[in-house]
Protein backbone atom coordinates (compact mmCIF):
# COMPACT_ATOMS: atom_id res chain seq x y z
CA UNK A 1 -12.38 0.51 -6.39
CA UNK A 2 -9.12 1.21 -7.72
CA UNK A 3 -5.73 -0.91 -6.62
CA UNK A 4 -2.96 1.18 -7.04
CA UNK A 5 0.97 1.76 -6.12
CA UNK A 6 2.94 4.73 -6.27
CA UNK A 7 6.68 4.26 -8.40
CA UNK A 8 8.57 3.91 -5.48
CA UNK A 9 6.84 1.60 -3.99
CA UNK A 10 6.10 -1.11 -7.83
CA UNK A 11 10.53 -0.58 -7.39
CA UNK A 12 10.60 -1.83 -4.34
CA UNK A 13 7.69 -4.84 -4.71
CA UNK A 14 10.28 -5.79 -7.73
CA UNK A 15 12.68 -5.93 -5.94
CA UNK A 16 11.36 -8.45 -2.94
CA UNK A 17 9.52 -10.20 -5.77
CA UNK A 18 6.54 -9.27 -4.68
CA UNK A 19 3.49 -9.98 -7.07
CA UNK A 20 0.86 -8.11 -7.21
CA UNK A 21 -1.62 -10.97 -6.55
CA UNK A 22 0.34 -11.08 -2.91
CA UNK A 23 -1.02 -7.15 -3.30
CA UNK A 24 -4.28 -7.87 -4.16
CA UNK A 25 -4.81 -10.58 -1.16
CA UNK A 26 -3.19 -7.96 1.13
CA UNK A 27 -5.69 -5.54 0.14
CA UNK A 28 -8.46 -8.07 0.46
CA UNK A 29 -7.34 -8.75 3.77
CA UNK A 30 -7.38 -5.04 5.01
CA UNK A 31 -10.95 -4.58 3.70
CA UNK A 32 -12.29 -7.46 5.85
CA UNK A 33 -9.95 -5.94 8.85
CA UNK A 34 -7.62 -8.94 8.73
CA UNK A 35 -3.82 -8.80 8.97
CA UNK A 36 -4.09 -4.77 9.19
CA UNK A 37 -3.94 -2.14 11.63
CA UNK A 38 -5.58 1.44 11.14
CA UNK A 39 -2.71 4.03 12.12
CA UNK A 40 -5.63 6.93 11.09
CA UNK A 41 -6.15 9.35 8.52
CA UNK A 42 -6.87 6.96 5.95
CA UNK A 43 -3.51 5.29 6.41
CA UNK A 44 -3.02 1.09 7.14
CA UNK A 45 0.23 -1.07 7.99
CA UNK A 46 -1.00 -4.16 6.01
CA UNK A 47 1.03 -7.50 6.71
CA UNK A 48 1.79 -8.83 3.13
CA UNK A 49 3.22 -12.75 3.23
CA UNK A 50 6.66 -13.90 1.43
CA UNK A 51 6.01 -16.59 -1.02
CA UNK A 52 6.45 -20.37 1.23
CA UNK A 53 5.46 -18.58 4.44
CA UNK A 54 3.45 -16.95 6.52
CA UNK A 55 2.78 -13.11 7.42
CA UNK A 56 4.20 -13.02 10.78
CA UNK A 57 7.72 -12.16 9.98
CA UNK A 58 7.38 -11.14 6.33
CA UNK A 59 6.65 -7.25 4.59
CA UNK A 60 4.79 -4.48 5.83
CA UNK A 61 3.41 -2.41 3.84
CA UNK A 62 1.44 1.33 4.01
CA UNK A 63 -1.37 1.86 2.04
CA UNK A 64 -3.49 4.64 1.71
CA UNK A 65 -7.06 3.39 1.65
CA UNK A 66 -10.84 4.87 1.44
CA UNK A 67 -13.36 2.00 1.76
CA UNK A 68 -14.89 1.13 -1.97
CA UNK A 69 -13.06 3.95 -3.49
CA UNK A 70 -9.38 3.74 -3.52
CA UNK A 71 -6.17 2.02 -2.10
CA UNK A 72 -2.82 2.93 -2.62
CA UNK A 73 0.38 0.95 -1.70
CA UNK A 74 2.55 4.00 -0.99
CA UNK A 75 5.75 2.23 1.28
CA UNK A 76 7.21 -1.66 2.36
CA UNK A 77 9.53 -2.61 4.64
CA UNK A 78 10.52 -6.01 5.99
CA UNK A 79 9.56 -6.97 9.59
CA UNK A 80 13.01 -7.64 10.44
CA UNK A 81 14.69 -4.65 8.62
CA UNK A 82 12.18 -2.49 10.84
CA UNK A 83 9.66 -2.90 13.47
CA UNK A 84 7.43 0.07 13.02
CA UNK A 85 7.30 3.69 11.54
CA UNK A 86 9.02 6.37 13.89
CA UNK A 87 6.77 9.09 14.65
CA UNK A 88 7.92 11.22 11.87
CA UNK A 89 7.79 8.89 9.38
CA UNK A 90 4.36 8.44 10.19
CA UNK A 91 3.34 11.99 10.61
CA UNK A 92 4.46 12.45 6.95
CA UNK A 93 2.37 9.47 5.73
CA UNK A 94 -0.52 11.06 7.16
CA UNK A 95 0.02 13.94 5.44
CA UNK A 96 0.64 11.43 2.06
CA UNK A 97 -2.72 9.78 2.60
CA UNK A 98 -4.29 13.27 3.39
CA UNK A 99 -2.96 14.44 -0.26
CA UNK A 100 -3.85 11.38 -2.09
CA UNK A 101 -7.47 10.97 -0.03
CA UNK A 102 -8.01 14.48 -1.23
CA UNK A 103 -7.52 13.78 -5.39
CA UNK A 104 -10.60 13.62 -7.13
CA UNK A 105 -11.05 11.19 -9.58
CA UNK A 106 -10.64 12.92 -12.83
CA UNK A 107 -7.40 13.83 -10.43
CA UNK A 108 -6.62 10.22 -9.85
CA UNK A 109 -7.13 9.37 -13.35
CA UNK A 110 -4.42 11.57 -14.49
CA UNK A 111 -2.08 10.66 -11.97
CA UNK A 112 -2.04 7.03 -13.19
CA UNK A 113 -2.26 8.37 -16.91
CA UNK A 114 1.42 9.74 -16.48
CA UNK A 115 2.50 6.89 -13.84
CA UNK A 116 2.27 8.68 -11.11
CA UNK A 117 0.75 5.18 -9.79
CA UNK A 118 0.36 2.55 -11.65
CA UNK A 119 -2.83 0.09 -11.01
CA UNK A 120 -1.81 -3.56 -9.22
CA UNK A 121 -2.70 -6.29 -11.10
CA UNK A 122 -1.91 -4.30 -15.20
CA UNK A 123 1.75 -6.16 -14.69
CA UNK A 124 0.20 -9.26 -15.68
């Protein structure tokens, strides 16, 4: 399965110091349908903790996700900077997930060839 993020989003995770094994643990997490909630259309809000505590009050993140094929961290906020998405922010994630969902991998492949995305974990 392939772990990516989009640019936006690896400018952002620098930003909050995020690593990306706080990423991969997130990811983890929303395959075994912990700390996640499915918003539909292939789209997640995945809690992601801060580094010395917990997930309650820490980042959200959206990530585009297709079970054992492909998840992509496309958008993070912090809890307290905002509570949810507003409708329209989440009507054009769907259609996000809906485009990335629909690249094939030869598609994919290409997208992280020219950093479109870039694959969590290859900052190491």
């Amino acid at each position: 399965m392939k772990k990516l993020k989009t640019k936006w989003f690896t400018k952002w995770a620098k930003k909050q110091k995020l690593v990306d094994d706080r990423l991969l643990s997130a990811i983890t997490d929303m395959q075994n349908n912990l700390s996640s909630i499915n918003l539909g259309g292939g789209l997640y809000k995945v809690r992601v903790s801060q580094e010395h505590s917990g997930k309650s009050g820490a980042y959200r993140t959206i990530v585009v996700y297709r079970k054992d094929d492909r998840a992509v961290m496309v958008y993070g906020f912090m809890k307290k900077e905002q509570e949810n998405l507003s409708s329209s922010e989440l009507k054009s994630f769907k259609k996000l997930a809906k485009d990335i969902l629909a690249l094939n991998n030869e598609e994919l492949d290409k997208a992280i060839e020219n950093k479109v995305f870039t694959q969590i974990g290859e900052d190491k």
